[in-house]
Protein backbone atom coordinates (compact mmCIF):
# COMPACT_ATOMS: atom_id res chain seq x y z
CA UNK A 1 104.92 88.29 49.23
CA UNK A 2 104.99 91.65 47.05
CA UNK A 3 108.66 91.00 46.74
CA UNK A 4 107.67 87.84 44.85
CA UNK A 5 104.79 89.59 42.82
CA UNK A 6 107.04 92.18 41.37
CA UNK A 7 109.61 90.02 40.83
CA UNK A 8 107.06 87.80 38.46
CA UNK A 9 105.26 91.26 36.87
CA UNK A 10 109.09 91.74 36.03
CA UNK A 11 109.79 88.80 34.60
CA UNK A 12 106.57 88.71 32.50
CA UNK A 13 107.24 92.25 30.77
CA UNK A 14 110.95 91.07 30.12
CA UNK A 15 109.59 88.10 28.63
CA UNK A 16 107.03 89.95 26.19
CA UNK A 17 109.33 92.79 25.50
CA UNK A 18 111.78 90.25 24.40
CA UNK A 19 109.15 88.01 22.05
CA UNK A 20 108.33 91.54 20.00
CA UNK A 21 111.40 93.79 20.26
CA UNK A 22 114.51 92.06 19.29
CA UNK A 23 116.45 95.84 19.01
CA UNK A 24 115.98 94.98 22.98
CA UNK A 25 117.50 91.74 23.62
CA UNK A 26 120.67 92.47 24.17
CA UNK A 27 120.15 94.94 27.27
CA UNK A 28 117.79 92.75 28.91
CA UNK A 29 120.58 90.24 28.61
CA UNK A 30 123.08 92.04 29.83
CA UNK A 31 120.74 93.07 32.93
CA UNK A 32 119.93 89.78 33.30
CA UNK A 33 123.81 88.93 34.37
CA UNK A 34 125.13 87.61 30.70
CA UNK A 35 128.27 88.77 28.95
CA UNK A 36 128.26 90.96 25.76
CA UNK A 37 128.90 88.26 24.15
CA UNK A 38 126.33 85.97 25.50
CA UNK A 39 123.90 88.77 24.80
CA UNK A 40 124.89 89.33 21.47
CA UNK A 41 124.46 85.45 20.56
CA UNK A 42 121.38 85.39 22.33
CA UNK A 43 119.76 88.53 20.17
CA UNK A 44 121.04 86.54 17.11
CA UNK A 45 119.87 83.38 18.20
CA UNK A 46 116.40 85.15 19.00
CA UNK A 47 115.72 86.97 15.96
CA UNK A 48 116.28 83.83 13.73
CA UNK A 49 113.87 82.18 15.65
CA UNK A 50 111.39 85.11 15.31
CA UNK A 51 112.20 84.97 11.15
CA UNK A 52 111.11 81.05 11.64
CA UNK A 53 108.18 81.71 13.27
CA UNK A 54 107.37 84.37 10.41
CA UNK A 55 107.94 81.80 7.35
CA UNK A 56 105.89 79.00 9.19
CA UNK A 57 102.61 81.69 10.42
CA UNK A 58 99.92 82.36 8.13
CA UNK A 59 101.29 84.82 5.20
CA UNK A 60 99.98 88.63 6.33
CA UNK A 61 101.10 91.56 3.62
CA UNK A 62 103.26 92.95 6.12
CA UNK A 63 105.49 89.66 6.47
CA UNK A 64 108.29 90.54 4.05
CA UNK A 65 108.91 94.11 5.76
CA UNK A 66 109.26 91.95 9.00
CA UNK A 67 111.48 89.61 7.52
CA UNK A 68 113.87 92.03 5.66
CA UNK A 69 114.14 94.18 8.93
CA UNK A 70 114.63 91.02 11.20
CA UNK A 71 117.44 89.60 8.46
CA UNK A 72 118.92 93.49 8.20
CA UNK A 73 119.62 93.87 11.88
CA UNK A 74 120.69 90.21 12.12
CA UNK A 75 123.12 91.11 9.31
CA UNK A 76 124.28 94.01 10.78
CA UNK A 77 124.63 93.36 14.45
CA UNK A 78 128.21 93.35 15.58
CA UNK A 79 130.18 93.28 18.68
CA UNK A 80 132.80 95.94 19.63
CA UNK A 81 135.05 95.83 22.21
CA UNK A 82 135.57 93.53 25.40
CA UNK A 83 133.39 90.28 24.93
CA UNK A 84 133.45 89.01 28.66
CA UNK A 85 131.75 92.29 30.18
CA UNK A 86 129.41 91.82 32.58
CA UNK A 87 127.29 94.53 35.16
């Protein structure tokens, strides 16, 4: 019974970690049993989705800073190394 509460507290804080810090993505999918790859896709994948979100929402002044920081690390995130590692 606690076993299964923690393991849902986890799973909630993963899940709002990952809707408002993309920089974190990638760890919590690597923890989460996906490649680097798979993790790096997924971050991509994630922070386009959180630019979408930003264009279609109600326009707040801070918006653009969002938006260039969200395109700048989507722009800038690479992968080095072996693709297929796993923990």
């Amino acid at each position: 019974m606690i076993q299964n509460i923690t393991t849902e507290i986890k799973a909630l804080v993963i899940a709002r970690i990952e809707a408002r810090m993309p920089s974190n993505l990638i760890p919590i999918s690597v923890i989460k049993g996906n490649t680097s790859l798979e993790a790096h896709h997924n971050a991509k994948r994630q922070m386009l989705k959180n630019m979408n979100r930003l264009l279609r929402e109600e326009y707040k002044e801070e918006t653009p800073f969002y938006l260039e920081a969200l395109w700048n690390n989507y722009e800038g995130q690479v992968i080095f190394g072996n693709t297929n590692t796993k923990l």
